[in-house]
C-alpha atoms as a PDB file:
ATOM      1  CA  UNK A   1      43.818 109.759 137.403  1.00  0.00           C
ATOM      2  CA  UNK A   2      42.896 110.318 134.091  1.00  0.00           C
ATOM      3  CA  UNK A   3      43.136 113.730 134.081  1.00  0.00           C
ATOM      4  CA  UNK A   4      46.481 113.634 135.067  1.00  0.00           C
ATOM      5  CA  UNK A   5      47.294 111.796 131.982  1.00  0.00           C
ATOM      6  CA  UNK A   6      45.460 113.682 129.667  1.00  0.00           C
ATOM      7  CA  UNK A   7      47.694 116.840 131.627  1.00  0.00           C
ATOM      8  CA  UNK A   8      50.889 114.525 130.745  1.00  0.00           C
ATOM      9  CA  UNK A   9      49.779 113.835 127.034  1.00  0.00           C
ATOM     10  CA  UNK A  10      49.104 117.550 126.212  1.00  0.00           C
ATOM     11  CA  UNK A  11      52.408 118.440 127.857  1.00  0.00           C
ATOM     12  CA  UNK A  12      53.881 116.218 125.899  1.00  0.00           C
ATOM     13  CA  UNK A  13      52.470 117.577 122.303  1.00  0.00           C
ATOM     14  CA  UNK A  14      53.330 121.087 123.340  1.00  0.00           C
ATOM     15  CA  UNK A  15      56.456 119.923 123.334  1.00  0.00           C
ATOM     16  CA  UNK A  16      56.742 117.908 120.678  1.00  0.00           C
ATOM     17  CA  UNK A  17      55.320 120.538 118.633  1.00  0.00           C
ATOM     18  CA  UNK A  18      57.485 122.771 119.549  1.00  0.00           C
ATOM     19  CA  UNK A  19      60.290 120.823 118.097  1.00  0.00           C
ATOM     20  CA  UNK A  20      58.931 121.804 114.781  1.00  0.00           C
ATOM     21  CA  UNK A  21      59.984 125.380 114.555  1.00  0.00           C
ATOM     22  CA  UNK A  22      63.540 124.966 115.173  1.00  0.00           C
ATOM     23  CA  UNK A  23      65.777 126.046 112.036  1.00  0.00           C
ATOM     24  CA  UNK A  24      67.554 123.245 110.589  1.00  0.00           C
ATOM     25  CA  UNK A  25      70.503 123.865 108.442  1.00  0.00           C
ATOM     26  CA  UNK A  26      71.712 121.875 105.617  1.00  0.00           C
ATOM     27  CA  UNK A  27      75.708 121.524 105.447  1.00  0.00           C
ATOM     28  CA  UNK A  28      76.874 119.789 102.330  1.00  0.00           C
ATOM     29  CA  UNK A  29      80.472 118.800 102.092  1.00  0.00           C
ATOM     30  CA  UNK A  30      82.236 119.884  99.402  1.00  0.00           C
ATOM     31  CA  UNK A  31      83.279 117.061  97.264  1.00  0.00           C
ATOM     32  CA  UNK A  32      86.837 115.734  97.249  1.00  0.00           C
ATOM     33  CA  UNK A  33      89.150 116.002  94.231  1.00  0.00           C
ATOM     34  CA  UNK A  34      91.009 112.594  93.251  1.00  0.00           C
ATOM     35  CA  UNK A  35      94.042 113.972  94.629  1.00  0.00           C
ATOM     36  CA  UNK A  36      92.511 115.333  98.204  1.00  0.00           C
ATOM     37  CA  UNK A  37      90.455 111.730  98.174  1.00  0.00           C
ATOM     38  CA  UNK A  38      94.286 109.687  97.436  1.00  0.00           C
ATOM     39  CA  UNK A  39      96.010 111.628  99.991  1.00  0.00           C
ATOM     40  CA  UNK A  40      93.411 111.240 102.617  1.00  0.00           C
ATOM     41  CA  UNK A  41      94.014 107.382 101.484  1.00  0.00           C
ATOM     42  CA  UNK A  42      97.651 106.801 101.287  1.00  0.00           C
ATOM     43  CA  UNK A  43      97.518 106.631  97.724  1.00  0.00           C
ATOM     44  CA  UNK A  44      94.717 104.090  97.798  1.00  0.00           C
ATOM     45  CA  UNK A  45      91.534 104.819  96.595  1.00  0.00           C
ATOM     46  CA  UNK A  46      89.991 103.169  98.894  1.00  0.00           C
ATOM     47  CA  UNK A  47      92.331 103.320 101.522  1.00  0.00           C
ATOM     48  CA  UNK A  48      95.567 101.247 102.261  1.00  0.00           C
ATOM     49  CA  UNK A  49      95.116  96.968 102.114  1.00  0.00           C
ATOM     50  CA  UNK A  50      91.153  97.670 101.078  1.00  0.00           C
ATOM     51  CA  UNK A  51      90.254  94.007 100.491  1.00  0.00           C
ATOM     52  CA  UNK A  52      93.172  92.562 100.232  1.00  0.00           C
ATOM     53  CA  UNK A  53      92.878  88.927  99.046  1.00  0.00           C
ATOM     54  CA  UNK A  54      96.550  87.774  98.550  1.00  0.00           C
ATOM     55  CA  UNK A  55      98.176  85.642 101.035  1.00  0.00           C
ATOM     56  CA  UNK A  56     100.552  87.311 102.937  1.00  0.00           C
ATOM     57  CA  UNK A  57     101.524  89.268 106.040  1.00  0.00           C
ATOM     58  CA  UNK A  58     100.085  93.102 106.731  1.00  0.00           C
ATOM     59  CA  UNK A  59     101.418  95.138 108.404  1.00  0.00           C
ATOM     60  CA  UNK A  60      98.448  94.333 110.845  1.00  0.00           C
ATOM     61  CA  UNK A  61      97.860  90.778 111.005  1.00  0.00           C
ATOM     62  CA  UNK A  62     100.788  88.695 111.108  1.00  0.00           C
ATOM     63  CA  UNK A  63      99.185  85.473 111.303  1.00  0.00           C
ATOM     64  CA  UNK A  64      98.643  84.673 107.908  1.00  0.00           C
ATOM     65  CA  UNK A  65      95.474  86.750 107.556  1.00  0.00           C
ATOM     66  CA  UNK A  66      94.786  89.281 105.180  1.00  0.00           C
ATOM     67  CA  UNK A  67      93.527  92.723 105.863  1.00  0.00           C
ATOM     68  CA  UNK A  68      90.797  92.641 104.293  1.00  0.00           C
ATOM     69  CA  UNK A  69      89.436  89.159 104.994  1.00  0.00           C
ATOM     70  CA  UNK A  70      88.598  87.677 108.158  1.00  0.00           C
ATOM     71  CA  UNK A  71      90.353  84.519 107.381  1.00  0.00           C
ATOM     72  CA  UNK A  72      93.562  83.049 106.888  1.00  0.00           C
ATOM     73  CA  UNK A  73      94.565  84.695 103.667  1.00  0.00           C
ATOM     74  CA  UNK A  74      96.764  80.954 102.524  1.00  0.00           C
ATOM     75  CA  UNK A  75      93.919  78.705 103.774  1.00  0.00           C
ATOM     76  CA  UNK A  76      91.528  80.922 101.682  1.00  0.00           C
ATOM     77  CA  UNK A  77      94.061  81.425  98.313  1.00  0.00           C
ATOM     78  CA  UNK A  78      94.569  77.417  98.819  1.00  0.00           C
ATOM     79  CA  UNK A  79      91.092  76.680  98.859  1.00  0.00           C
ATOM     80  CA  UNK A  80      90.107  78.826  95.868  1.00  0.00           C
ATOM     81  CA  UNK A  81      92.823  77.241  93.977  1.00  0.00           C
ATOM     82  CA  UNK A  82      91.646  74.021  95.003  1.00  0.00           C
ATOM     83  CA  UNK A  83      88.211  74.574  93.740  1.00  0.00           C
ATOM     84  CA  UNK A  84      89.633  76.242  90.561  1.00  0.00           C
ATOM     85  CA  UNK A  85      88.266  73.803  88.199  1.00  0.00           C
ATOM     86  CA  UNK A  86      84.652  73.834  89.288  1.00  0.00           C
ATOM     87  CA  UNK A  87      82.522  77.168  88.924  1.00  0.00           C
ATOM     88  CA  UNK A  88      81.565  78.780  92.038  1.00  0.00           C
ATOM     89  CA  UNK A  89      77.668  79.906  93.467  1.00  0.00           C
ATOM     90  CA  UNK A  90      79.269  82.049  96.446  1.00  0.00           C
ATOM     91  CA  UNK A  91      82.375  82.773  98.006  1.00  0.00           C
ATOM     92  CA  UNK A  92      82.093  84.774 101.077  1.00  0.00           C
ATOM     93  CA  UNK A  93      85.941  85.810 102.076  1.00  0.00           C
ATOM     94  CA  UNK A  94      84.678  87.930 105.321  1.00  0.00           C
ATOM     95  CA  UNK A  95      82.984  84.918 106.753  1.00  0.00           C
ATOM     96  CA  UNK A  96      85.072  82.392 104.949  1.00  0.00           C
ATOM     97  CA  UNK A  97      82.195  80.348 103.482  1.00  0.00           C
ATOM     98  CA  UNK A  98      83.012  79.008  99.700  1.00  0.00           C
ATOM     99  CA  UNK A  99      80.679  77.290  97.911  1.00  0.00           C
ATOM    100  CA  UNK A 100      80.627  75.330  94.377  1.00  0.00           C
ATOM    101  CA  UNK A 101      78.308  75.010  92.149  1.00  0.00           C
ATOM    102  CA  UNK A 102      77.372  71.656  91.083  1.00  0.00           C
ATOM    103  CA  UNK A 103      79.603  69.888  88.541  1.00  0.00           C
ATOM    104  CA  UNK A 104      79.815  67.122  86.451  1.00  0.00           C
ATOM    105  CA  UNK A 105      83.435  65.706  85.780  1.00  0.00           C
ATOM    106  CA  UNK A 106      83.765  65.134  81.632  1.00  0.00           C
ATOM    107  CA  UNK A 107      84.213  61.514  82.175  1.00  0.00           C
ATOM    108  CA  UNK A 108      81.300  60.306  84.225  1.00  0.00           C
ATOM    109  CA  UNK A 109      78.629  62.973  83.481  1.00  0.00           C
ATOM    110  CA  UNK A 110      75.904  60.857  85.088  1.00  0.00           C
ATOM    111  CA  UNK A 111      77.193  62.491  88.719  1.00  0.00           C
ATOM    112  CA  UNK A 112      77.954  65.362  89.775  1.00  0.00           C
ATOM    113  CA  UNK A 113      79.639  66.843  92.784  1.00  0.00           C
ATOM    114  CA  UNK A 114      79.031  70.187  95.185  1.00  0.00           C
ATOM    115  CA  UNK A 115      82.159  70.862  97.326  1.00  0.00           C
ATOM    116  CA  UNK A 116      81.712  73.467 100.936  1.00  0.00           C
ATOM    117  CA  UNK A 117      84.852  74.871 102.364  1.00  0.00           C
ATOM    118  CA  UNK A 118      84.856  76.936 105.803  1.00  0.00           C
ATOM    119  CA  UNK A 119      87.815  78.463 107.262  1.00  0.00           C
ATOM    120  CA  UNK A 120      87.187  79.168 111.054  1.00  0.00           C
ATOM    121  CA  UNK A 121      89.780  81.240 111.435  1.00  0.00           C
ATOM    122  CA  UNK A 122      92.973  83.366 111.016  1.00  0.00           C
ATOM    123  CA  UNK A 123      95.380  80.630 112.342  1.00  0.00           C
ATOM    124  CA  UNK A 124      97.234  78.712 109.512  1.00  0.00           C
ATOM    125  CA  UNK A 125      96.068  75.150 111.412  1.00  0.00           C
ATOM    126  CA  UNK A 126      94.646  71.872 110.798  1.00  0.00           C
ATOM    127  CA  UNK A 127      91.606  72.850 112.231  1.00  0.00           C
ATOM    128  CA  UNK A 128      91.041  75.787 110.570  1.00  0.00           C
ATOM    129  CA  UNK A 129      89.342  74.605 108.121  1.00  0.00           C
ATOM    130  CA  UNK A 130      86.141  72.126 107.574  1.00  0.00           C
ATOM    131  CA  UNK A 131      85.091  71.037 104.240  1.00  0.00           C
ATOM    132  CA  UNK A 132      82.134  69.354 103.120  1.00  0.00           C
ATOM    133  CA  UNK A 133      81.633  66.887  99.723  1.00  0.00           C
ATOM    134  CA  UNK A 134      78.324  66.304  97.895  1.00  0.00           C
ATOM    135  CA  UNK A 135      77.503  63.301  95.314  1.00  0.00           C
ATOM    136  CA  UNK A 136      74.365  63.162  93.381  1.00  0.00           C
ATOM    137  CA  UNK A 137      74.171  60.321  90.736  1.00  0.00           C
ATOM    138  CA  UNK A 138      71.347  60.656  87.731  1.00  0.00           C
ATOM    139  CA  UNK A 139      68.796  57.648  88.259  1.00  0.00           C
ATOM    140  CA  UNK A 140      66.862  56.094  85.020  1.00  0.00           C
ATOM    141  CA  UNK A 141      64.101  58.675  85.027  1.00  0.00           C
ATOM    142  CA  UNK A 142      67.207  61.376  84.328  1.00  0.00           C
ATOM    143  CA  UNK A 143      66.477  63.083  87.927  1.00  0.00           C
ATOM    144  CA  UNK A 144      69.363  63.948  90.569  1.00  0.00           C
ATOM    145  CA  UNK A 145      69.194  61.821  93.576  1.00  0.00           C
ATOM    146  CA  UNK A 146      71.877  62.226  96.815  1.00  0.00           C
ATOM    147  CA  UNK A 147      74.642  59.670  96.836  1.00  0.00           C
ATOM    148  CA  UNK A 148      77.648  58.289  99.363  1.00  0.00           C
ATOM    149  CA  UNK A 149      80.341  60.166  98.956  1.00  0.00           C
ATOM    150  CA  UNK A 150      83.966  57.910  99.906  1.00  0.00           C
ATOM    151  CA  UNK A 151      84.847  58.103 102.981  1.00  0.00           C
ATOM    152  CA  UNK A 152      88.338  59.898 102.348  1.00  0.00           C
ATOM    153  CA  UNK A 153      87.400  61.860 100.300  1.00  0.00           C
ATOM    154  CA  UNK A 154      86.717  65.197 102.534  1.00  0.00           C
ATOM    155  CA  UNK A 155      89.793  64.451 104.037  1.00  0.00           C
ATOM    156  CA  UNK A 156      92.178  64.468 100.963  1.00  0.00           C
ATOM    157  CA  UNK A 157      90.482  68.058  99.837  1.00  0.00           C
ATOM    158  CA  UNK A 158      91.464  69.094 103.378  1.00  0.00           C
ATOM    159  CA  UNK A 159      94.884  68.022 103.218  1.00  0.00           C
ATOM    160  CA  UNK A 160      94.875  69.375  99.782  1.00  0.00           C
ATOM    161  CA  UNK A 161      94.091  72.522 100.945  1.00  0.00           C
ATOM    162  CA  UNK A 162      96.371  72.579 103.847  1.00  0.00           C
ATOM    163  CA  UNK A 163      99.455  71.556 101.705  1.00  0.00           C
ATOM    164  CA  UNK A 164      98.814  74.484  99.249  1.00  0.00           C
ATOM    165  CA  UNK A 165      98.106  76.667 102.265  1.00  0.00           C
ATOM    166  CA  UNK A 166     101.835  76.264 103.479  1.00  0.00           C
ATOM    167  CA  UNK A 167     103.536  76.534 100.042  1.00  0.00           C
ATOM    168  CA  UNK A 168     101.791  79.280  99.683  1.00  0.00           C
ATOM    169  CA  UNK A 169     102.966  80.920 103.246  1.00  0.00           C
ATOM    170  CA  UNK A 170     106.773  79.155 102.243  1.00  0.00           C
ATOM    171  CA  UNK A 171     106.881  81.231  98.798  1.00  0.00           C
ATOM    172  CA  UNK A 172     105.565  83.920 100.899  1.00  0.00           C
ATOM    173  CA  UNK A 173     108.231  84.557 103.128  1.00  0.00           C
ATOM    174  CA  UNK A 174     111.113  84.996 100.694  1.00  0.00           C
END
């Protein structure tokens, strides 16, 4: 038996080595001029609605999405506008994940507030999109420590969101 896998094995690197001698030739393609690389595009550069992040109908999503995003383009415009005042760690418009940074509102700057928005989808819908609100308050050694955030709170930035949403899909459409 174990001849007939040391048979196999050799068979195998005969093979394999064979492999080795067998011309390979390198094609490069000749580069593209800017006019070769817009026509190929339709006058894009990178081709036609290449991350497109304005609200508004393409000519392949008629939903409300963009494009380019995987989202509803006026939930995602809404949002950013929404969250226009505070500065921004990540904003993810394939997966429709935007995040805030911390910040501290002028006139209480003893808390400070981190604000989550997902849209879950292309529909222009109430439950397309789930927000989440974070409170920390500065204790008397100066550190951050978690704090309630009102109850209603998530739920007026939703509505927010959703009313600037469908102005922005009304201003759209004329």
């Amino acid at each position: 038996m174990q001849s007939h896998h040391l048979v196999l094995s050799a068979v195998g690197l005969l093979l394999l080595s064979a492999c080795g001698n067998v011309p390979v030739e390198s094609v490069k393609p000749e580069p593209l001029t800017t006019e070769e690389a817009r026509d190929r595009s339709g006058g894009k550069i990178f081709g036609e609605d290449f991350l497109t992040f304005t609200p508004g109908r393409s000519s392949r999503n008629e939903g409300g999405g963009s494009a380019g995003i995987g989202v509803n383009g006026f939930l995602w415009r809404a949002s950013l506008d929404a969250l226009a005042f505070m500065p921004l760690a990540s904003a993810d418009p394939f997966g429709g994940v935007i995040i805030s940074d911390w910040y501290s509102p002028p006139e209480s700057p003893s808390e400070r507030f981190k604000i989550t928005v997902f849209i879950l989808g292309t529909a222009l819908r109430s439950d397309g999109i789930r927000a989440g609100v974070f409170k920390q308050v500065r204790d008397g050694d100066g550190s951050w420590i978690d704090a309630a955030v009102d109850d209603g709170t998530t739920t007026r930035l939703e509505d927010a969101i959703l009313t600037g949403a469908r102005q922005l899909r009304i201003a759209s459409a004329q």
